[in-house]
Protein backbone atom coordinates (compact mmCIF):
# COMPACT_ATOMS: atom_id res chain seq x y z
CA UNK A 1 -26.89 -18.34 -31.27
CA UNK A 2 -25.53 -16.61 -28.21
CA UNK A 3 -25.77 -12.84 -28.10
CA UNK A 4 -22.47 -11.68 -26.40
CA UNK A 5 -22.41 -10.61 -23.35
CA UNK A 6 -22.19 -7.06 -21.92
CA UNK A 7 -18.73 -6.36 -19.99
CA UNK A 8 -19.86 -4.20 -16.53
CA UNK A 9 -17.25 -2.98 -14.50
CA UNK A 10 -17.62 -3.18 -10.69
CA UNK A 11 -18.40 0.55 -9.63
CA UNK A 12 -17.74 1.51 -5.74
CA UNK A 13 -19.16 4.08 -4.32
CA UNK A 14 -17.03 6.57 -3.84
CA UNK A 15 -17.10 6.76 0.53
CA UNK A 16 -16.36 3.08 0.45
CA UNK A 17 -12.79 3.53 -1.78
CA UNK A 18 -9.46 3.90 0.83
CA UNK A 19 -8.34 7.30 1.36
CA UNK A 20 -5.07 7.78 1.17
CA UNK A 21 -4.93 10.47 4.59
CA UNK A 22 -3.61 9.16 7.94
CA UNK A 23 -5.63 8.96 10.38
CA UNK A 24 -6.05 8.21 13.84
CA UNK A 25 -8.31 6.19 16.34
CA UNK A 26 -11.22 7.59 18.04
CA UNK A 27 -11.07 5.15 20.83
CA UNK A 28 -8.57 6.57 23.20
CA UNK A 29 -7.16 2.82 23.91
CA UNK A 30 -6.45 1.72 20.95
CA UNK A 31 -4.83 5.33 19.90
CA UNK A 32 -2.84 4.00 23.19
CA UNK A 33 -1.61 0.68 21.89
CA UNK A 34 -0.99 2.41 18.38
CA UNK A 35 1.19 4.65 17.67
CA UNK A 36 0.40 6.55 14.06
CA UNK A 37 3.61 7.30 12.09
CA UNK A 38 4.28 9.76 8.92
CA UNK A 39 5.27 7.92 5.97
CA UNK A 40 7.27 11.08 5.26
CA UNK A 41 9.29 10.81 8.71
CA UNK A 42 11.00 6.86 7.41
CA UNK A 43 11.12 8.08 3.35
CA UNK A 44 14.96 7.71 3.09
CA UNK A 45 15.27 4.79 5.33
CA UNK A 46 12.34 2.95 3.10
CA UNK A 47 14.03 4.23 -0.27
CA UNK A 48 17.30 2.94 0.66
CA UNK A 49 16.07 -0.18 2.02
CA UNK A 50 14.25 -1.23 -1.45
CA UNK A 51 17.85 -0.17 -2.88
CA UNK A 52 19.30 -2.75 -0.92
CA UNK A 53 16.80 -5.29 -1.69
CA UNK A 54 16.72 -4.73 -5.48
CA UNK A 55 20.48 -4.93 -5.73
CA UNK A 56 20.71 -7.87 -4.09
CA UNK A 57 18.21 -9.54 -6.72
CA UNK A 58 19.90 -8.49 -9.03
CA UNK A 59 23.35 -9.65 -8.26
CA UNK A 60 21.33 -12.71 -7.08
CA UNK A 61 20.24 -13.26 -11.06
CA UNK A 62 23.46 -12.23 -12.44
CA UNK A 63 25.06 -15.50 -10.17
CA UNK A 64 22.37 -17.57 -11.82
């Protein structure tokens, strides 16, 4: 007989899970090569694009 078996749940620590903050480079060079944008700046342009996208898979289905 087989006793059953205990479910565990992976636990991370809490510095190692992402933050959601932007942030940028420390080394001067790289903060050179890139350039940190604000989510916040492309909102419309991002919203309309999945618009665009989800229309077109739809239209794409209704053809089907």
């Amino acid at each position: 007989m087989h006793w059953p078996r205990k479910k565990t749940f992976l636990t991370l620590p809490v510095t190692s899970r992402p933050s959601n903050k932007e942030k940028t480079p420390e080394n001067p060079m790289i903060a050179k090569l890139f350039t940190n944008y604000k989510f916040s700046d492309y909102k419309e342009q991002v919203i309309d694009l999945l618009d665009r996208v989800c229309t077109v898979s739809v239209r794409t289905v209704e053809i089907i």
